[in-house]
PDB file of N, CA and C in Angstrom:
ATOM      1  N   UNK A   1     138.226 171.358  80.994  1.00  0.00           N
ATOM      2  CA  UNK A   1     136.786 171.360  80.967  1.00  0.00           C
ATOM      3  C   UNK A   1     136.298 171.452  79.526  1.00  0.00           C
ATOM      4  N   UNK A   2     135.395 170.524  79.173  1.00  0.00           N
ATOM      5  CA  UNK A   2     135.168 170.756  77.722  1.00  0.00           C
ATOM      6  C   UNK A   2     133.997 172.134  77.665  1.00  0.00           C
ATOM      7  N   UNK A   3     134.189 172.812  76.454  1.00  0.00           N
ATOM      8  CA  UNK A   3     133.152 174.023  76.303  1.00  0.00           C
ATOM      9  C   UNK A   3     131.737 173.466  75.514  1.00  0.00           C
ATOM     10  N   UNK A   4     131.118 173.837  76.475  1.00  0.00           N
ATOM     11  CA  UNK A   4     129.345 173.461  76.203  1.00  0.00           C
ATOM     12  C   UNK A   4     128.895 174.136  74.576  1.00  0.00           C
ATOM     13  N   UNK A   5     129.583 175.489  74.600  1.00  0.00           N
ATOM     14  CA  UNK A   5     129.056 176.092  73.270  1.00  0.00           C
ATOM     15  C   UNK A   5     129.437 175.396  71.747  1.00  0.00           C
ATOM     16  N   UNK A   6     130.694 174.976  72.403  1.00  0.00           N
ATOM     17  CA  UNK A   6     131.359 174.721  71.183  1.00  0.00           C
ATOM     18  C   UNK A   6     130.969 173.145  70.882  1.00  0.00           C
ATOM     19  N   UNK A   7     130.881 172.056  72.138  1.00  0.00           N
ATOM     20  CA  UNK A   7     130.051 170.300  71.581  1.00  0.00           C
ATOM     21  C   UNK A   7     128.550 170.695  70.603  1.00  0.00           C
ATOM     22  N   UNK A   8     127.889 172.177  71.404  1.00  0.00           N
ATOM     23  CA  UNK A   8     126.861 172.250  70.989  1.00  0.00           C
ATOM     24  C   UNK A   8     126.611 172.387  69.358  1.00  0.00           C
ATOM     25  N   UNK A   9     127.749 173.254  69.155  1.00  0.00           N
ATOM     26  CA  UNK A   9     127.862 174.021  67.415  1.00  0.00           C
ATOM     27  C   UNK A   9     127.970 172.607  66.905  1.00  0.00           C
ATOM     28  N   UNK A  10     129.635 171.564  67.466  1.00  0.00           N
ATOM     29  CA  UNK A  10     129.454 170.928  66.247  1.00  0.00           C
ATOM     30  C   UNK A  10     128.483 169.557  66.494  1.00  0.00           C
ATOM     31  N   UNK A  11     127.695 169.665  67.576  1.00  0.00           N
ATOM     32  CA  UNK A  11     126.645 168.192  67.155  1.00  0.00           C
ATOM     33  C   UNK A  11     125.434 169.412  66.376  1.00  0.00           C
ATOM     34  N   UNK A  12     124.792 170.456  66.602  1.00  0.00           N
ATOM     35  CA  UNK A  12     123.986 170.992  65.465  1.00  0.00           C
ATOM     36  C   UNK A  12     124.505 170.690  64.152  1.00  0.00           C
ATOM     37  N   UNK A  13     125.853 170.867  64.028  1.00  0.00           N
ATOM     38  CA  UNK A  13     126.154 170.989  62.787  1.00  0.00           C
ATOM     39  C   UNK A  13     126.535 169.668  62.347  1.00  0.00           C
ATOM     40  N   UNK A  14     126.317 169.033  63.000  1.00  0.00           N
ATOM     41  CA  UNK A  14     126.297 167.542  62.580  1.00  0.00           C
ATOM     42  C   UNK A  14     124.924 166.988  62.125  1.00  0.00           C
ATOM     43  N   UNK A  15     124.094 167.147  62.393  1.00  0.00           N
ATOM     44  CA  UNK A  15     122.257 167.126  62.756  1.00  0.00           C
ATOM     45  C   UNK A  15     122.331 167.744  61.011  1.00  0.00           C
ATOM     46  N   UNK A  16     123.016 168.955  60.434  1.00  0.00           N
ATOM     47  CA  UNK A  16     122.643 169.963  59.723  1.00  0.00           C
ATOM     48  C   UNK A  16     123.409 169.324  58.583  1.00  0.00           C
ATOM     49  N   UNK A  17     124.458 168.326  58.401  1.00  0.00           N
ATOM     50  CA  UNK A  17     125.048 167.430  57.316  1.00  0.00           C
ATOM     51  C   UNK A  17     124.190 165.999  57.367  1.00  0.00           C
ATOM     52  N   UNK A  18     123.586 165.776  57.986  1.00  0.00           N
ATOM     53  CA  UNK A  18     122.636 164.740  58.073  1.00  0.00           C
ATOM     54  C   UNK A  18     121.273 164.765  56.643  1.00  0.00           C
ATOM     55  N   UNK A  19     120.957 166.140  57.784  1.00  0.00           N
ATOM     56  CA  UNK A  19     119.590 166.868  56.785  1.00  0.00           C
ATOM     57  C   UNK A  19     120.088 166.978  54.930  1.00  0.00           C
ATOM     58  N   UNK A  20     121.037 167.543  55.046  1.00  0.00           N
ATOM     59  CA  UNK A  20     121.728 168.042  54.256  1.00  0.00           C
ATOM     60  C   UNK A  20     121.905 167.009  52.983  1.00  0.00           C
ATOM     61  N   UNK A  21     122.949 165.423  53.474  1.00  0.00           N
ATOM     62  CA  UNK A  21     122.652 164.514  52.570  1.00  0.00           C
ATOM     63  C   UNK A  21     121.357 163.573  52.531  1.00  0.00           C
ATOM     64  N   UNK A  22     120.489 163.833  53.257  1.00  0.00           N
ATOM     65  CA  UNK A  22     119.299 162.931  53.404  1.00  0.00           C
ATOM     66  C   UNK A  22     118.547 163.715  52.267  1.00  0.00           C
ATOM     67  N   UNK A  23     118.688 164.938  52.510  1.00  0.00           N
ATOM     68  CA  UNK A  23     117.926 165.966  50.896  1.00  0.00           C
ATOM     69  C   UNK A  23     118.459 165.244  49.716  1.00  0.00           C
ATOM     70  N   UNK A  24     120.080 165.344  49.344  1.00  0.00           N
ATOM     71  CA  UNK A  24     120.626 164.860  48.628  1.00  0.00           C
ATOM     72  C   UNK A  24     120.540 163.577  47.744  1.00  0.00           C
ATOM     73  N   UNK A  25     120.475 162.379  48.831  1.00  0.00           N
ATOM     74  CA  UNK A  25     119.935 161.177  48.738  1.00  0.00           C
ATOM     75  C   UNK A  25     118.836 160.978  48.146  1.00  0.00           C
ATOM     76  N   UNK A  26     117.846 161.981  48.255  1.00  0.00           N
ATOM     77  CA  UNK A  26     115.970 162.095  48.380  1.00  0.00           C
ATOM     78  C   UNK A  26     116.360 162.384  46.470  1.00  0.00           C
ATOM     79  N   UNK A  27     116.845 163.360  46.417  1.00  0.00           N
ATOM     80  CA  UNK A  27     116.418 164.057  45.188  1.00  0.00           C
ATOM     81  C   UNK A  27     117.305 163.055  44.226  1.00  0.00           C
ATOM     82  N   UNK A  28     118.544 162.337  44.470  1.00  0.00           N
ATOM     83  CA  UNK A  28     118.797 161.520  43.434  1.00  0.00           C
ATOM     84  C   UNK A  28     118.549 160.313  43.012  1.00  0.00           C
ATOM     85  N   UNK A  29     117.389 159.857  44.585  1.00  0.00           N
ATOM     86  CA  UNK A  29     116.949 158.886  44.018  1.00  0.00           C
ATOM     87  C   UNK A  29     115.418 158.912  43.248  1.00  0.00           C
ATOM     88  N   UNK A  30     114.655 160.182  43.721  1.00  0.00           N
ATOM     89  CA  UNK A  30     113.708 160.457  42.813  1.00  0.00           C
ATOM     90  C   UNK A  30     114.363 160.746  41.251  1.00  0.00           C
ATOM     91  N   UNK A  31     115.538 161.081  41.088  1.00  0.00           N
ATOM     92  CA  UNK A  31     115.799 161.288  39.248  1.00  0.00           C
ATOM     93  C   UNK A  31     116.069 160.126  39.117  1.00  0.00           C
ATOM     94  N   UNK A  32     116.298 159.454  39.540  1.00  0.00           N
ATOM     95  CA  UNK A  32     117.337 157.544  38.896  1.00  0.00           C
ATOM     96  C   UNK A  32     116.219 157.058  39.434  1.00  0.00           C
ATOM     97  N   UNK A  33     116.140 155.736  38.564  1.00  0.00           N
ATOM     98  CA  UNK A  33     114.931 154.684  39.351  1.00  0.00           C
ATOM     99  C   UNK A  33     116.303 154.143  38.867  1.00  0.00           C
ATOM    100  N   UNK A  34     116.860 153.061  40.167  1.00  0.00           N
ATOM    101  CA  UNK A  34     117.925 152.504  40.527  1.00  0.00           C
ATOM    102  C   UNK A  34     117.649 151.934  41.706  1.00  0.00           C
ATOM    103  N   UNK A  35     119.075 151.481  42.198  1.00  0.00           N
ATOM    104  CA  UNK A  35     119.460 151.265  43.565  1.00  0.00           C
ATOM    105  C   UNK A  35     118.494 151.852  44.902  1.00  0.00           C
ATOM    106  N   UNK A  36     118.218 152.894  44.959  1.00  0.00           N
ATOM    107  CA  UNK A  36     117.940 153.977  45.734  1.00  0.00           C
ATOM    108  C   UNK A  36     116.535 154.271  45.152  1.00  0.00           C
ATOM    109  N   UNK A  37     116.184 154.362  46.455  1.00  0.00           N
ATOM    110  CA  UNK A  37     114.791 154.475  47.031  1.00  0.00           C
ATOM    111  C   UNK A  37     114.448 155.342  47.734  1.00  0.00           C
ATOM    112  N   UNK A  38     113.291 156.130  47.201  1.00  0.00           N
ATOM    113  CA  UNK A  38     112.676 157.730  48.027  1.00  0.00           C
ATOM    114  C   UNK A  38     112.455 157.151  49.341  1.00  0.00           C
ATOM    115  N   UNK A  39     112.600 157.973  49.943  1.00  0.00           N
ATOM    116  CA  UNK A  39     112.157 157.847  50.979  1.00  0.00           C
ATOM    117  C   UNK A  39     110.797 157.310  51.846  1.00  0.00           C
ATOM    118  N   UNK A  40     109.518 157.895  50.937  1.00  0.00           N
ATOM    119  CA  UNK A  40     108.454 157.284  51.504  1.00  0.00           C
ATOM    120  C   UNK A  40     108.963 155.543  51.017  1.00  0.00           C
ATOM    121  N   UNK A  41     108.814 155.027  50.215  1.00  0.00           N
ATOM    122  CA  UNK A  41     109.412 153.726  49.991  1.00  0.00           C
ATOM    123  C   UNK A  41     110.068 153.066  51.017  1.00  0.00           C
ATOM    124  N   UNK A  42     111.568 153.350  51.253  1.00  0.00           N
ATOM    125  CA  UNK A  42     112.308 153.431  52.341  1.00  0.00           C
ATOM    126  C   UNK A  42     111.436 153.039  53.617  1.00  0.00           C
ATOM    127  N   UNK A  43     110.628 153.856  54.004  1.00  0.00           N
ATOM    128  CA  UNK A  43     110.224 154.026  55.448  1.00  0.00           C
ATOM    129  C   UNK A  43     109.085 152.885  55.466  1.00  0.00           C
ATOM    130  N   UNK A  44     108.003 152.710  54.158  1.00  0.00           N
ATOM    131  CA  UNK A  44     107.559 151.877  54.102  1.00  0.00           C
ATOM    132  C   UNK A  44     107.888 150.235  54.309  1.00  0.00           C
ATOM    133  N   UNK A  45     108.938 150.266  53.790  1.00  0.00           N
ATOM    134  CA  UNK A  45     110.018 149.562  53.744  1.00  0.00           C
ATOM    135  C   UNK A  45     110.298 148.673  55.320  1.00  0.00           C
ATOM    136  N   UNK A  46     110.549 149.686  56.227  1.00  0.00           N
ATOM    137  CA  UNK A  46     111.264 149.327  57.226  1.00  0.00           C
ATOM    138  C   UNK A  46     110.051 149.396  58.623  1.00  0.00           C
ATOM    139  N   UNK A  47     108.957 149.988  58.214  1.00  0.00           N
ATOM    140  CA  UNK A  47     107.768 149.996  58.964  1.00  0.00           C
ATOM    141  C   UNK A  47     106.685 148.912  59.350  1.00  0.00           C
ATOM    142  N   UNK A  48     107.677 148.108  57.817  1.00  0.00           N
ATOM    143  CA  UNK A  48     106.371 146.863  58.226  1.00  0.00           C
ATOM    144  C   UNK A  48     106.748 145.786  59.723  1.00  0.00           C
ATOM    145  N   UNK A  49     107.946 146.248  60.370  1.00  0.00           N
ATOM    146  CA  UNK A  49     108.336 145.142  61.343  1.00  0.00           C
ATOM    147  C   UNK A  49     108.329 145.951  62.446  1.00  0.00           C
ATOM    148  N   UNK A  50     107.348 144.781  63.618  1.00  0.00           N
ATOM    149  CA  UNK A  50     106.930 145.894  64.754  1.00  0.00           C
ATOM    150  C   UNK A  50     108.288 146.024  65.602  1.00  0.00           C
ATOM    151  N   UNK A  51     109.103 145.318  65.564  1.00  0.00           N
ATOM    152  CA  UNK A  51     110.804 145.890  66.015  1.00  0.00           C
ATOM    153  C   UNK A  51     111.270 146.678  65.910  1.00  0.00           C
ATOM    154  N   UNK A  52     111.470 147.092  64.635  1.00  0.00           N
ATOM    155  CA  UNK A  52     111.982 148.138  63.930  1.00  0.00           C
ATOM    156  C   UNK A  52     111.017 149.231  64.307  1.00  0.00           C
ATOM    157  N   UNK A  53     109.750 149.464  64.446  1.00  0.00           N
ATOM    158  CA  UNK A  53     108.811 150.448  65.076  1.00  0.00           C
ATOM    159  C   UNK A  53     109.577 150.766  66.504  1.00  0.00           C
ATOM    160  N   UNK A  54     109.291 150.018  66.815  1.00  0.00           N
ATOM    161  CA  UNK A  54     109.880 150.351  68.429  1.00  0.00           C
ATOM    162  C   UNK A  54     110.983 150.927  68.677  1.00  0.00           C
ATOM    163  N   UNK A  55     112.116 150.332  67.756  1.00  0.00           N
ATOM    164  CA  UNK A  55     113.479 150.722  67.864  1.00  0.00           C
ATOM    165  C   UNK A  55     113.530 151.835  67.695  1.00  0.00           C
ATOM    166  N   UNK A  56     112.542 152.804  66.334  1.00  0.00           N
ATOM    167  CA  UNK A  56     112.760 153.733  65.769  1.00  0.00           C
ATOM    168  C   UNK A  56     112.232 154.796  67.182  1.00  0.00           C
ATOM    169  N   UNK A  57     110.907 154.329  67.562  1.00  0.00           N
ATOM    170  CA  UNK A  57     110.428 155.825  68.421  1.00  0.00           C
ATOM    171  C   UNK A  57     111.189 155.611  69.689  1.00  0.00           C
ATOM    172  N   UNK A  58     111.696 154.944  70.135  1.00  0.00           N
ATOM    173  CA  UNK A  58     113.119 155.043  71.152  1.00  0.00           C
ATOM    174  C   UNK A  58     114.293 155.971  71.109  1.00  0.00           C
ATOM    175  N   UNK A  59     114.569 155.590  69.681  1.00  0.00           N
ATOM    176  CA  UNK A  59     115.457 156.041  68.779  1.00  0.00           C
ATOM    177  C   UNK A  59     115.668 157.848  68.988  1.00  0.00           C
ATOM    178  N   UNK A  60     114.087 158.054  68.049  1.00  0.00           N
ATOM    179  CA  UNK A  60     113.715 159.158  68.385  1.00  0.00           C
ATOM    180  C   UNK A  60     113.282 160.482  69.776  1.00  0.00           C
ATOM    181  N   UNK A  61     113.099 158.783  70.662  1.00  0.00           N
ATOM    182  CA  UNK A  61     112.820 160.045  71.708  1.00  0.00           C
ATOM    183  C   UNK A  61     114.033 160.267  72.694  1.00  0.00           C
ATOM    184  N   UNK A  62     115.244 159.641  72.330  1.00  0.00           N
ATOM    185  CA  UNK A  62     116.419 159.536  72.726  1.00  0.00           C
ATOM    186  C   UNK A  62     117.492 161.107  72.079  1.00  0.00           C
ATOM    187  N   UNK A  63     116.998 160.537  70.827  1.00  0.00           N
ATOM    188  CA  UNK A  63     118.033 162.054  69.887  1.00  0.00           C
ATOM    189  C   UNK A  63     117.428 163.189  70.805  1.00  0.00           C
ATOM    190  N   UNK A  64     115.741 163.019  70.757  1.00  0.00           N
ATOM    191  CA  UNK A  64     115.132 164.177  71.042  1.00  0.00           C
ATOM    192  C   UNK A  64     115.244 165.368  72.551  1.00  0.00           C
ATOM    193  N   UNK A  65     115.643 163.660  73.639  1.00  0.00           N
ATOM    194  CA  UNK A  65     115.627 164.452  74.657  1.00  0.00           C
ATOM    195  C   UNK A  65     117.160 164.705  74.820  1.00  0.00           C
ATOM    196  N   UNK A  66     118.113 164.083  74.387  1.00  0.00           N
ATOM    197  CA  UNK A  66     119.542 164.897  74.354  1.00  0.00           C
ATOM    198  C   UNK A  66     119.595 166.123  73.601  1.00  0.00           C
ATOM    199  N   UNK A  67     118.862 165.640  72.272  1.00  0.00           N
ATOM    200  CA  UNK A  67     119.267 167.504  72.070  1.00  0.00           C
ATOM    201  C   UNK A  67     118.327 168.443  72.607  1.00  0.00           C
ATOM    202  N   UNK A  68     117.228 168.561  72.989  1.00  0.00           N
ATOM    203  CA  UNK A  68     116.636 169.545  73.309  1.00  0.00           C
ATOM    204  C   UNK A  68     116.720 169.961  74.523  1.00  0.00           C
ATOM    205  N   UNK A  69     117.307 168.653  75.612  1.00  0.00           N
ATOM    206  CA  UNK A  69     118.082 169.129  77.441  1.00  0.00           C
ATOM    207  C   UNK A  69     118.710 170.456  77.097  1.00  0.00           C
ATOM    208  N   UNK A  70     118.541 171.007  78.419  1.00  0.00           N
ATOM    209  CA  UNK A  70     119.571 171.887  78.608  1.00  0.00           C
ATOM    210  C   UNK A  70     120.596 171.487  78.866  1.00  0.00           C
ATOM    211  N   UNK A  71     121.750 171.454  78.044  1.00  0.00           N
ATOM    212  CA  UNK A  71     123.182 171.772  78.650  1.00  0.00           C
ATOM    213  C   UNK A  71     123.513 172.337  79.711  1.00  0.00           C
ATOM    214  N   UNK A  72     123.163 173.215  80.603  1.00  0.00           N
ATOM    215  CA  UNK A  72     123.552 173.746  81.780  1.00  0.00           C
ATOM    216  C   UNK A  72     122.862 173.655  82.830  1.00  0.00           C
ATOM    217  N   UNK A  73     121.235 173.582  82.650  1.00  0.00           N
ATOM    218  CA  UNK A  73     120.780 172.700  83.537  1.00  0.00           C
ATOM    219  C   UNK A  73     119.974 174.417  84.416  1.00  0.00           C
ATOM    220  N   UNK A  74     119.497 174.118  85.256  1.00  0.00           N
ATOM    221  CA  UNK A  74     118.581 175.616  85.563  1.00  0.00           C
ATOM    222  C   UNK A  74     118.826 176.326  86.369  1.00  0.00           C
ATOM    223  N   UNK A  75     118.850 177.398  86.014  1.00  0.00           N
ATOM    224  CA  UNK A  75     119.900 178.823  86.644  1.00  0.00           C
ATOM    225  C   UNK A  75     118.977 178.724  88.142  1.00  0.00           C
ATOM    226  N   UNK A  76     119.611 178.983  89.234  1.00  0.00           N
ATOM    227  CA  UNK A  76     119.043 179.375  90.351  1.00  0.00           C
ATOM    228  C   UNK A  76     119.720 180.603  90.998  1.00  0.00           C
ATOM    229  N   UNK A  77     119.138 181.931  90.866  1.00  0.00           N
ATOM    230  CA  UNK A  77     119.702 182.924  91.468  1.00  0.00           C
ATOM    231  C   UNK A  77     120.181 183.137  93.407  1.00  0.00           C
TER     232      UNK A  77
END
């Protein structure tokens, strides 16, 4: 049986290396004008196509409702 606590730790902590280099990313491309592009840029970037809109809040409400489900689902005494 796989343990619920433990998929849980490491997809948070997967979510939490995400954040983690997306900060990373953010701040070295604000010091370099290069390759790499802040983020508002970026998003601007990829916002102008109504596909890519769609894809994204799908996207989003997909991550959103897997991670925020309950894993165990509702206690009935």
């Amino acid at each position: 049986m796989i343990d619920v606590e433990l998929t849980r730790a490491l997809t948070i902590a997967g979510y939490v290396v995400v954040v983690i280099a997306s900060a990373l990313l953010e701040i070295t491309a604000r010091r370099r004008r290069g390759d790499l592009l802040p983020l508002g840029d970026t998003i601007d970037s990829v916002m102008r196509d109504r596909t890519t809109r769609i894809a994204l809040v799908v996207t989003w409400w997909w991550l959103g409702w897997h991670f925020l489900a309950d894993p165990v689902g509702p206690s009935i005494s």
